[in-house]
PDB file of N, CA and C in Angstrom:
ATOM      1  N   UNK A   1      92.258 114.178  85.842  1.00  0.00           N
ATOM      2  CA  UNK A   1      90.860 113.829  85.947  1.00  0.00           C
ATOM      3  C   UNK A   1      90.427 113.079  84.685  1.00  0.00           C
ATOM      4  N   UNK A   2      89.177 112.031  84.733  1.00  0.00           N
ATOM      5  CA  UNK A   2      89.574 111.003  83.727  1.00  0.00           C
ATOM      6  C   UNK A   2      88.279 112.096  82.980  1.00  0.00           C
ATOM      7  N   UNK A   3      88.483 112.003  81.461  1.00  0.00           N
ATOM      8  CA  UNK A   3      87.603 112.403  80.707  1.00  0.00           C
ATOM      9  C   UNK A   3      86.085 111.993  80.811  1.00  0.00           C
ATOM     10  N   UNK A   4      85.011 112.499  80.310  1.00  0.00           N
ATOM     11  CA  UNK A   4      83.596 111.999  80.519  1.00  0.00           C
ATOM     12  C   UNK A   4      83.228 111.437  78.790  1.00  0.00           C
ATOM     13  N   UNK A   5      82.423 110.341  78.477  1.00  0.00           N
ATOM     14  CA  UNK A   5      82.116 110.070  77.166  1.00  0.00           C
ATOM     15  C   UNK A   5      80.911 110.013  77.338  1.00  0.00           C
ATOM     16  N   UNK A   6      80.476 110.218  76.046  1.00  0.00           N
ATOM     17  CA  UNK A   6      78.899 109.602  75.789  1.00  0.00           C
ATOM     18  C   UNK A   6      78.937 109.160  75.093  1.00  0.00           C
ATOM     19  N   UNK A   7      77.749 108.137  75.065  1.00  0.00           N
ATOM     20  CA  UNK A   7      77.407 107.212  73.964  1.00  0.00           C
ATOM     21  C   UNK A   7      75.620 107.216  73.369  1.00  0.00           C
ATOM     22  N   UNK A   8      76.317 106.384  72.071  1.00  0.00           N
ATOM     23  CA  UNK A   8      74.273 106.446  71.583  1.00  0.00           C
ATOM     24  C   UNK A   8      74.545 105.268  70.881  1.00  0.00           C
ATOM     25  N   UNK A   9      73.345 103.913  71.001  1.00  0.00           N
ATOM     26  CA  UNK A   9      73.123 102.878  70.322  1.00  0.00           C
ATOM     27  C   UNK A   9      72.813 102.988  68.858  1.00  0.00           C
ATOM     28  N   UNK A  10      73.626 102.493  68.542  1.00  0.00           N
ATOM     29  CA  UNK A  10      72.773 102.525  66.480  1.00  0.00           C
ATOM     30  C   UNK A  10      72.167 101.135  66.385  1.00  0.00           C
ATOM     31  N   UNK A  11      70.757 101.416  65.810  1.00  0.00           N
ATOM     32  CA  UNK A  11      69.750 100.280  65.583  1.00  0.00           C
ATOM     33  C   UNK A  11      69.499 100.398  64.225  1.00  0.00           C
ATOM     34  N   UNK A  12      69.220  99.215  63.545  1.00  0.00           N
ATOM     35  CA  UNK A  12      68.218  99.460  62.564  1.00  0.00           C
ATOM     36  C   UNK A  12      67.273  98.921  62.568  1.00  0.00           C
ATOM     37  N   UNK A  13      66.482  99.749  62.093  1.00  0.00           N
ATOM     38  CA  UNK A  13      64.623  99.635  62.650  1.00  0.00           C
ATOM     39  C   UNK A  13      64.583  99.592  61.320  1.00  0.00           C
ATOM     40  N   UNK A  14      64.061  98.167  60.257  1.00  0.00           N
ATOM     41  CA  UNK A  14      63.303  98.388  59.383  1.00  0.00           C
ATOM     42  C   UNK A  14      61.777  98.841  59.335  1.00  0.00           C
ATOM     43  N   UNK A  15      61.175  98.626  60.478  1.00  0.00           N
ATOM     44  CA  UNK A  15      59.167  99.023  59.906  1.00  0.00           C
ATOM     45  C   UNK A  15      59.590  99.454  61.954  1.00  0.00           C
ATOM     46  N   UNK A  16      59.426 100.520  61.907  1.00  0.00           N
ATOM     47  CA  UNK A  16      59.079 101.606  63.161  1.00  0.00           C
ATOM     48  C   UNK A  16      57.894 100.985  64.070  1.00  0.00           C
ATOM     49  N   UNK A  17      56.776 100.621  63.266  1.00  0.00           N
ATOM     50  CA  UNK A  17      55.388 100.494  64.026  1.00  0.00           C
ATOM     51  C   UNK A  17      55.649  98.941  64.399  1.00  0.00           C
ATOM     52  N   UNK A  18      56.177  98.219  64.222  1.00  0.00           N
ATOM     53  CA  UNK A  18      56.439  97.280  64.580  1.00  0.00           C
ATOM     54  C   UNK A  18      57.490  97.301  66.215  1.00  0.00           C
ATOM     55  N   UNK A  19      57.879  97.904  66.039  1.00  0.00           N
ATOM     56  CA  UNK A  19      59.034  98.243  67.259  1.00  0.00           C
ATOM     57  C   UNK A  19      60.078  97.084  67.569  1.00  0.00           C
ATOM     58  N   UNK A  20      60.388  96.443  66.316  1.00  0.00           N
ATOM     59  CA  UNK A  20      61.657  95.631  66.514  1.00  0.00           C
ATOM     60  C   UNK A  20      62.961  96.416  65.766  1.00  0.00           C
ATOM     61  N   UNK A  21      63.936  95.972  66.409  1.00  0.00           N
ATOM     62  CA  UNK A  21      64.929  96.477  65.773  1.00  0.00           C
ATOM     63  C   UNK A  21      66.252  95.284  65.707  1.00  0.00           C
ATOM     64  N   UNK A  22      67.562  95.714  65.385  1.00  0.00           N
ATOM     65  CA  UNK A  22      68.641  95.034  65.890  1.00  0.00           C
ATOM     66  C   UNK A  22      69.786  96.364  66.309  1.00  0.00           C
ATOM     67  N   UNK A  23      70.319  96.185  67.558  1.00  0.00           N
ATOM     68  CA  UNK A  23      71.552  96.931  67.578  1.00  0.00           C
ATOM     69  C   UNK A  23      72.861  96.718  66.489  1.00  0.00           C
ATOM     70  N   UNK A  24      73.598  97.267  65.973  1.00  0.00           N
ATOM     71  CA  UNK A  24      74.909  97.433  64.790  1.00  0.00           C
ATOM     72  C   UNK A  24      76.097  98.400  65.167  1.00  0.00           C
ATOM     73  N   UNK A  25      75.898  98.644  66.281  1.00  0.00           N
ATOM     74  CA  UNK A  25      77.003  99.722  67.095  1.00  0.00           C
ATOM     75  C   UNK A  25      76.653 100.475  67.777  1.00  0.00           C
ATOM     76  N   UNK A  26      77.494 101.404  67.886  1.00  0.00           N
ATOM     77  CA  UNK A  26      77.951 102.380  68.806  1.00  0.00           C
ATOM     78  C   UNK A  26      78.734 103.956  68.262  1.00  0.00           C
ATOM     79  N   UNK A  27      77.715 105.143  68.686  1.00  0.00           N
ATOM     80  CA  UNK A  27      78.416 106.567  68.691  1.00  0.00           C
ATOM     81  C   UNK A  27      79.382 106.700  69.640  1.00  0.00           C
ATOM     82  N   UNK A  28      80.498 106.917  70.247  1.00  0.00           N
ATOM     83  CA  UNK A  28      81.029 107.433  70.938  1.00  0.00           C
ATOM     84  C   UNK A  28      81.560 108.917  70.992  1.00  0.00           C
ATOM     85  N   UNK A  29      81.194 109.768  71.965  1.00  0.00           N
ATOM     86  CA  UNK A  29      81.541 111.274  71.869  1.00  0.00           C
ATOM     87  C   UNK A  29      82.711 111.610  73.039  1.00  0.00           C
ATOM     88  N   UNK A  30      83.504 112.381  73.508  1.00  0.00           N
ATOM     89  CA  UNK A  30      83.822 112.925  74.607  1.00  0.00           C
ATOM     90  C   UNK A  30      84.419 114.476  74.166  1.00  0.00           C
ATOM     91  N   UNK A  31      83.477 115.427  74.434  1.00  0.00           N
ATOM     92  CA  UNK A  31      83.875 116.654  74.077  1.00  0.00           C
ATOM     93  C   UNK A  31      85.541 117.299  74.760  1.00  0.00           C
ATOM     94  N   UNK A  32      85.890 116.635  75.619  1.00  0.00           N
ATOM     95  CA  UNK A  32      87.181 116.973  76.467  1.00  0.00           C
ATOM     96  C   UNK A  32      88.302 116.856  75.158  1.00  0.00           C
ATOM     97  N   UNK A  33      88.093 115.758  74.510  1.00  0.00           N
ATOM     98  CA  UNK A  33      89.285 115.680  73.654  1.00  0.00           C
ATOM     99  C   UNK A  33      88.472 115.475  72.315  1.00  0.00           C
ATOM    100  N   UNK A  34      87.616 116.139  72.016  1.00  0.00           N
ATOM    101  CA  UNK A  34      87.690 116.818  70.503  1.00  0.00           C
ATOM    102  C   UNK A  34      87.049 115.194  69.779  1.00  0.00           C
ATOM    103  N   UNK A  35      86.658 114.853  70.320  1.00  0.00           N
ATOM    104  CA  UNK A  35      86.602 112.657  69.413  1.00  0.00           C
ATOM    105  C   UNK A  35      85.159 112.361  69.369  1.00  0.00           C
ATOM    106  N   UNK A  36      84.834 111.718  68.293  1.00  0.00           N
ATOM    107  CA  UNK A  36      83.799 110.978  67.889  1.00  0.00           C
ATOM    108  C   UNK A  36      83.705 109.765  66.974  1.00  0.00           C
ATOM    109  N   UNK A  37      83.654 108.859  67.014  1.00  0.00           N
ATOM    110  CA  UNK A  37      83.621 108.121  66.457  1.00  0.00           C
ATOM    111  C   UNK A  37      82.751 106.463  66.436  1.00  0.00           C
ATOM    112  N   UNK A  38      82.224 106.004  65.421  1.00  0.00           N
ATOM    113  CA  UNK A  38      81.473 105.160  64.969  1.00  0.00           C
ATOM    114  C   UNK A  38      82.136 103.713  64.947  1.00  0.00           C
ATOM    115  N   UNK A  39      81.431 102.607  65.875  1.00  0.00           N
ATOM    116  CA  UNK A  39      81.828 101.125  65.753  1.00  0.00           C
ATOM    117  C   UNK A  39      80.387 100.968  65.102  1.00  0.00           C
ATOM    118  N   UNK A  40      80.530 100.506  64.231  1.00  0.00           N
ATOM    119  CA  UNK A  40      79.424  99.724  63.261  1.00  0.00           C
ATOM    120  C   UNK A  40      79.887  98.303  63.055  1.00  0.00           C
ATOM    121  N   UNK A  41      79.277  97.090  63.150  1.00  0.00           N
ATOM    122  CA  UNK A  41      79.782  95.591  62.637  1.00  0.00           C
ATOM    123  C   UNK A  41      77.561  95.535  62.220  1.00  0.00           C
ATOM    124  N   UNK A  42      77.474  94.899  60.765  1.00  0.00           N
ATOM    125  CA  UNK A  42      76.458  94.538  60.919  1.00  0.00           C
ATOM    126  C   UNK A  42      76.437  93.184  60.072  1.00  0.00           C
ATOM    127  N   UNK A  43      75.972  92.411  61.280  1.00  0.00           N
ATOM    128  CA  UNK A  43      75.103  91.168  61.136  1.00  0.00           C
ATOM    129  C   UNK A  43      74.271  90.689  59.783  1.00  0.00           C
ATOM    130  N   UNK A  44      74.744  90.816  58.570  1.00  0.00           N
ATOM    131  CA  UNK A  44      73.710  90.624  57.334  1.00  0.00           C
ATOM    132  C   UNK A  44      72.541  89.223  57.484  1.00  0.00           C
ATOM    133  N   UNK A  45      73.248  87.793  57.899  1.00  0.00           N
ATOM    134  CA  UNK A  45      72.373  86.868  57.647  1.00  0.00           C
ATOM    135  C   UNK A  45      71.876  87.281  58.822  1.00  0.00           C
ATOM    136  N   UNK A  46      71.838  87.819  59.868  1.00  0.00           N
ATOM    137  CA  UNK A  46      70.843  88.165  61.801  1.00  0.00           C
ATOM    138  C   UNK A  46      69.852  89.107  60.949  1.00  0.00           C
ATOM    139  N   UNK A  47      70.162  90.377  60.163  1.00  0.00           N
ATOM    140  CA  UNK A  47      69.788  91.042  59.447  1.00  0.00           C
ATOM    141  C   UNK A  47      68.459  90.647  58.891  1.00  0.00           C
ATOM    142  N   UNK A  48      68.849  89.471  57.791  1.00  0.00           N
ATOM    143  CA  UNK A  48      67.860  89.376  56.908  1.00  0.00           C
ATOM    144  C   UNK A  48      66.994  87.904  57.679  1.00  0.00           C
ATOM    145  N   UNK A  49      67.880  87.457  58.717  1.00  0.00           N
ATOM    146  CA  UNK A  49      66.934  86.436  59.283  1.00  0.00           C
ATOM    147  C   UNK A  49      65.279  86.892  59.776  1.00  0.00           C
ATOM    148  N   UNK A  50      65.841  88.190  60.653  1.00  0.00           N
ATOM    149  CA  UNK A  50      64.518  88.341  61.492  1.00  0.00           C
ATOM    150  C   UNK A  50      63.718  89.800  60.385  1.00  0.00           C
ATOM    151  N   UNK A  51      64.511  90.541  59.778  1.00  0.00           N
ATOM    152  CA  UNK A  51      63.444  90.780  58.365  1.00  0.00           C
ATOM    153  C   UNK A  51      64.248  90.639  56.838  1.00  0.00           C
ATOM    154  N   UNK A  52      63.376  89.669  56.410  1.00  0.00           N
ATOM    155  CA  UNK A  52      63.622  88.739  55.152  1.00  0.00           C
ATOM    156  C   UNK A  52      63.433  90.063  54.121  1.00  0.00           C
ATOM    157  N   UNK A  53      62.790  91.097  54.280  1.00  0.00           N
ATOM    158  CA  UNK A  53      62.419  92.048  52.739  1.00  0.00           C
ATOM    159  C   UNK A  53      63.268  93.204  53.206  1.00  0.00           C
ATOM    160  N   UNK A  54      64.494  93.279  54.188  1.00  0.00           N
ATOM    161  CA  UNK A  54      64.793  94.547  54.333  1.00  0.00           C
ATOM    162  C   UNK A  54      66.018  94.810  53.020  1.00  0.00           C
ATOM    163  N   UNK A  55      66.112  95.928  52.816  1.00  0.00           N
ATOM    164  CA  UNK A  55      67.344  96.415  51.450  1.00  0.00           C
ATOM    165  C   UNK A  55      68.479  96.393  52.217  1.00  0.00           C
ATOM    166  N   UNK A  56      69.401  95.392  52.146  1.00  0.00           N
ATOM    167  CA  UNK A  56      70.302  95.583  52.695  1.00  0.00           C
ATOM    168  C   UNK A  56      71.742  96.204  52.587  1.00  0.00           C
ATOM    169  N   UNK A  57      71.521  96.429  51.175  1.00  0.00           N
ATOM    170  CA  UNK A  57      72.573  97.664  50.507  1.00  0.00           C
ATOM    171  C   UNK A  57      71.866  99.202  51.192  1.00  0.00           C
ATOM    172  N   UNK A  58      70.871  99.172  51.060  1.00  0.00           N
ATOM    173  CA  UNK A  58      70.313 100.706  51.195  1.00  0.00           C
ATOM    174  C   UNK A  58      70.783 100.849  52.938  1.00  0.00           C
ATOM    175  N   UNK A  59      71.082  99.650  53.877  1.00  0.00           N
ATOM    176  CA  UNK A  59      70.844  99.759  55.034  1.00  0.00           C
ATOM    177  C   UNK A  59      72.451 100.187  55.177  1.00  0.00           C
ATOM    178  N   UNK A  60      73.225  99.244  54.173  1.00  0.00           N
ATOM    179  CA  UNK A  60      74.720  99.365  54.548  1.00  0.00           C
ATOM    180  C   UNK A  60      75.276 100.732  54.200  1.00  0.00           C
ATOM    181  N   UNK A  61      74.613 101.951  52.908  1.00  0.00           N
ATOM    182  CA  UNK A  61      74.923 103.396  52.517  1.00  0.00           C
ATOM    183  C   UNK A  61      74.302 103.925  53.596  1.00  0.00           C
ATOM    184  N   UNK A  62      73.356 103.571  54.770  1.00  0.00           N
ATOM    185  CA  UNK A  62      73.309 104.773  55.745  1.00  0.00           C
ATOM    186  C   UNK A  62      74.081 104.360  56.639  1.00  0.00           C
ATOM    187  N   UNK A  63      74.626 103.457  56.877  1.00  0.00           N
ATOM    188  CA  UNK A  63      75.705 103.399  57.751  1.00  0.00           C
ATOM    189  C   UNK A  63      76.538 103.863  57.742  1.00  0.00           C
ATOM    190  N   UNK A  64      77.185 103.599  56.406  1.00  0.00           N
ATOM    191  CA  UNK A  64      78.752 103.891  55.688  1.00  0.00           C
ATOM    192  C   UNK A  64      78.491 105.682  56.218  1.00  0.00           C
ATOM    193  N   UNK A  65      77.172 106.189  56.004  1.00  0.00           N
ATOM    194  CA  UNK A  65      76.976 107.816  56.537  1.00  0.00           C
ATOM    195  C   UNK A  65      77.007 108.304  57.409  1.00  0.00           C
ATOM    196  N   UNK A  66      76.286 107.127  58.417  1.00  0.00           N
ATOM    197  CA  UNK A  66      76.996 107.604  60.113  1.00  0.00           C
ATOM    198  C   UNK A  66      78.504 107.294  59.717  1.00  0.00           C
ATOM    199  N   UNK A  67      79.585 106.675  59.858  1.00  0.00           N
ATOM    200  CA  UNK A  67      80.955 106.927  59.637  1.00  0.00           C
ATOM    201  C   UNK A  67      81.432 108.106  59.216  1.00  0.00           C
ATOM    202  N   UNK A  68      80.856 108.391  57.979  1.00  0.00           N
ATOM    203  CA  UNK A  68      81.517 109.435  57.086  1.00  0.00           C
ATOM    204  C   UNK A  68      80.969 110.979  58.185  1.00  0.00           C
ATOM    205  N   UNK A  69      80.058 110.972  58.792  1.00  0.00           N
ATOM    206  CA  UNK A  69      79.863 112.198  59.814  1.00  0.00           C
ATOM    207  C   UNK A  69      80.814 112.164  60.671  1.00  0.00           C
ATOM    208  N   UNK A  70      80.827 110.943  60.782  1.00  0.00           N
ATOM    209  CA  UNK A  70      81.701 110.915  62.432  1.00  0.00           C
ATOM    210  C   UNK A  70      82.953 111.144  62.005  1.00  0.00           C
ATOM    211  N   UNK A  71      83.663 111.069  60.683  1.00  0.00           N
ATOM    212  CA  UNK A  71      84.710 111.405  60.526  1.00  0.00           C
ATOM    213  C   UNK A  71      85.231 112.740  60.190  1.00  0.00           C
ATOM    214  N   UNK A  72      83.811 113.218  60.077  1.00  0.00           N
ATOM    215  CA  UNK A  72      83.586 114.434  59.752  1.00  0.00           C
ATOM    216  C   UNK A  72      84.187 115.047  58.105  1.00  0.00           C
ATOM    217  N   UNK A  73      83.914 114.023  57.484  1.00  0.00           N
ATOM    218  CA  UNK A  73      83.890 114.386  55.757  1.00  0.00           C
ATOM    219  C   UNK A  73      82.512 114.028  55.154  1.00  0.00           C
ATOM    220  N   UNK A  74      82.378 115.616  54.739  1.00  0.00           N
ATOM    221  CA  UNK A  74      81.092 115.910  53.923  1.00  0.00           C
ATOM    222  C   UNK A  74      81.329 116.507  52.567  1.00  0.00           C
ATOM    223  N   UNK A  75      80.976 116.009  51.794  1.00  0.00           N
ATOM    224  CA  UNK A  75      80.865 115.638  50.450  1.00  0.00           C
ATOM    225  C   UNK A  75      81.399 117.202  49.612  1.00  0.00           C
ATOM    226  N   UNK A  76      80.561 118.158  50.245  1.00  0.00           N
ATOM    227  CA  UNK A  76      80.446 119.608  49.719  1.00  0.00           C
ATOM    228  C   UNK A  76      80.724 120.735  50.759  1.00  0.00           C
ATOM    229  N   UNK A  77      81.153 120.216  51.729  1.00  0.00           N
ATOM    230  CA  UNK A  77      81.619 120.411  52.890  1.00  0.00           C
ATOM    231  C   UNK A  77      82.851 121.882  53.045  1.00  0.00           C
ATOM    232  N   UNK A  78      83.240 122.944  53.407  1.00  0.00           N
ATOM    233  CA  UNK A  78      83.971 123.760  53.279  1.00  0.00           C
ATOM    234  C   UNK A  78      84.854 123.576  54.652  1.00  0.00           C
ATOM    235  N   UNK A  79      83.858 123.146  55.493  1.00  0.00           N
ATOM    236  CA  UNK A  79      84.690 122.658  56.837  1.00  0.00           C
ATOM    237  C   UNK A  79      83.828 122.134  57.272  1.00  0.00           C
ATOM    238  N   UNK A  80      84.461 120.516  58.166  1.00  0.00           N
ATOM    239  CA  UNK A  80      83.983 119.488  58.720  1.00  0.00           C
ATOM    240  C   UNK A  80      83.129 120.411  59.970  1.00  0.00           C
ATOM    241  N   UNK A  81      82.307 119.367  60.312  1.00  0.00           N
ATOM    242  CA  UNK A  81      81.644 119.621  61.402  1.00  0.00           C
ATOM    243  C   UNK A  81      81.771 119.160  62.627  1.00  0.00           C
ATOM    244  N   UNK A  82      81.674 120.081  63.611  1.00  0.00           N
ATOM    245  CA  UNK A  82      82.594 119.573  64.843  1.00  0.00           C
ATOM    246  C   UNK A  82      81.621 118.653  65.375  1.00  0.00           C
ATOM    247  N   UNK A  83      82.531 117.898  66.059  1.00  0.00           N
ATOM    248  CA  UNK A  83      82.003 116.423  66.524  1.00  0.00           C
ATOM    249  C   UNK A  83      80.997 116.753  67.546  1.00  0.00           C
ATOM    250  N   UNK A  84      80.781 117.909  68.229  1.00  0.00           N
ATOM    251  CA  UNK A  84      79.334 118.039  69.261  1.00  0.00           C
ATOM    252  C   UNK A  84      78.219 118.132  68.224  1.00  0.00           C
ATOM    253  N   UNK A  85      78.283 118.876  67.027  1.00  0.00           N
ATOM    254  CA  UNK A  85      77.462 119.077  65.894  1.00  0.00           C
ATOM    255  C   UNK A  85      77.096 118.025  65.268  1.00  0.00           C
ATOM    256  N   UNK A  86      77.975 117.363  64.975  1.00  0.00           N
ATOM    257  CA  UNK A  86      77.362 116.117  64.456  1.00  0.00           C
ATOM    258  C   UNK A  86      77.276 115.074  64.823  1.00  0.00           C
ATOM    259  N   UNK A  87      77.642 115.004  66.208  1.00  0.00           N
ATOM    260  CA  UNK A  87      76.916 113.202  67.173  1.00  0.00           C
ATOM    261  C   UNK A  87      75.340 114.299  67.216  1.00  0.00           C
ATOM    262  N   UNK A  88      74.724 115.560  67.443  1.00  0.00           N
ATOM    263  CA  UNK A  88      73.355 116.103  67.287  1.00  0.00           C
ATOM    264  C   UNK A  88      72.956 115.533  66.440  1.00  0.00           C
ATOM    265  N   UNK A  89      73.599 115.850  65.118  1.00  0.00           N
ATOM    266  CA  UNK A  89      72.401 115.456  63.717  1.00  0.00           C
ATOM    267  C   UNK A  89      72.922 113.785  63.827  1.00  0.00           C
ATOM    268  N   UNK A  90      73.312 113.023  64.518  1.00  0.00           N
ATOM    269  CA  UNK A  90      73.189 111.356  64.113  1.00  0.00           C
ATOM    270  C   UNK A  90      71.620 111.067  65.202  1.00  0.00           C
ATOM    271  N   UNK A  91      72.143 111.660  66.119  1.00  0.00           N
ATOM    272  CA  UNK A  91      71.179 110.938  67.556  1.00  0.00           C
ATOM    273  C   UNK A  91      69.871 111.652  67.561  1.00  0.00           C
ATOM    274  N   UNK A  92      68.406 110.218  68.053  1.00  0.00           N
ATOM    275  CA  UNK A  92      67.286 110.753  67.981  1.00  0.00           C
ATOM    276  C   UNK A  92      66.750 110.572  69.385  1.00  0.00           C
ATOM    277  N   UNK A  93      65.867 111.272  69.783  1.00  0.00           N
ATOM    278  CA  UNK A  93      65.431 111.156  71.076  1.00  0.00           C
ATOM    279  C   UNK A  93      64.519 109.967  71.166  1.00  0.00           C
ATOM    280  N   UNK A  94      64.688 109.083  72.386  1.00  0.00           N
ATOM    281  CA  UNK A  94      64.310 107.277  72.459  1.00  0.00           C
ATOM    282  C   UNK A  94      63.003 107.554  72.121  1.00  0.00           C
ATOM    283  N   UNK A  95      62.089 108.553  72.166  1.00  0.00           N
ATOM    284  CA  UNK A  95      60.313 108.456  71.810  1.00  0.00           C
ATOM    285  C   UNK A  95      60.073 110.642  71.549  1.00  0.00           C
ATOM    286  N   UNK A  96      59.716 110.554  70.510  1.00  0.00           N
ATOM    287  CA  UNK A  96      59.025 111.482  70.235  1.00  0.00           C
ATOM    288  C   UNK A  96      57.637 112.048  71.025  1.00  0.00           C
ATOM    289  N   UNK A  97      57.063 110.988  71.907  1.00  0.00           N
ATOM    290  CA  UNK A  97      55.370 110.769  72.024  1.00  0.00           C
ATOM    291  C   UNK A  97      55.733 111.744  73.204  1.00  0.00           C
ATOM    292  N   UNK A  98      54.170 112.826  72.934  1.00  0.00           N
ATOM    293  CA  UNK A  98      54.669 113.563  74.330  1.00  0.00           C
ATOM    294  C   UNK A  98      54.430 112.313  76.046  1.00  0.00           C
ATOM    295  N   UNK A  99      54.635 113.231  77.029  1.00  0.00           N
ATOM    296  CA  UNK A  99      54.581 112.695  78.476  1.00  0.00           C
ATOM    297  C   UNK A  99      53.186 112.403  78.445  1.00  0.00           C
TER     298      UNK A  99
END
């Protein structure tokens, strides 16, 4: 039987209230075989085309952090965190606003 995956879009949203973003990858999960892992490629000049004041070092250390979860190495860490645990703490629900 073929395994089931999930996935979650990674955006970066510099200014929220604005509601633009750009997509930069992909979470992939499938709890059947234990896997998680992060495709990140980001676009710097797409980046800074459509916002000119964003930090784009500060944007590239939270990335490099989704990776480092998904690989499950944490800094102070005694044991990694299993990959259902931590695709939770990467992924946010598409709108907070109630119904």
């Amino acid at each position: 039987m073929p395994a089931s995956f999930d996935y979650a879009v990674v955006r970066v949203v510099p200014r929220v209230e604005r509601e633009e973003f750009i997509n930069v990858g992909a979470l992939v999960f499938c709890p059947d075989h234990d896997f998680l892992a992060a495709a990140i490629e980001l676009d710097v000049a797409r980046l800074t085309c459509l916002f000119s004041d964003v930090d784009v070092e500060l944007v590239r250390e939270h990335l490099e952090a989704l990776r480092l979860v998904c690989r499950r190495r944490r800094r102070r860490a005694r044991r990694p965190l299993p990959p259902a645990r931590a695709l939770a703490l990467l992924v946010a629900p598409r709108s907070t606003d109630p119904p």
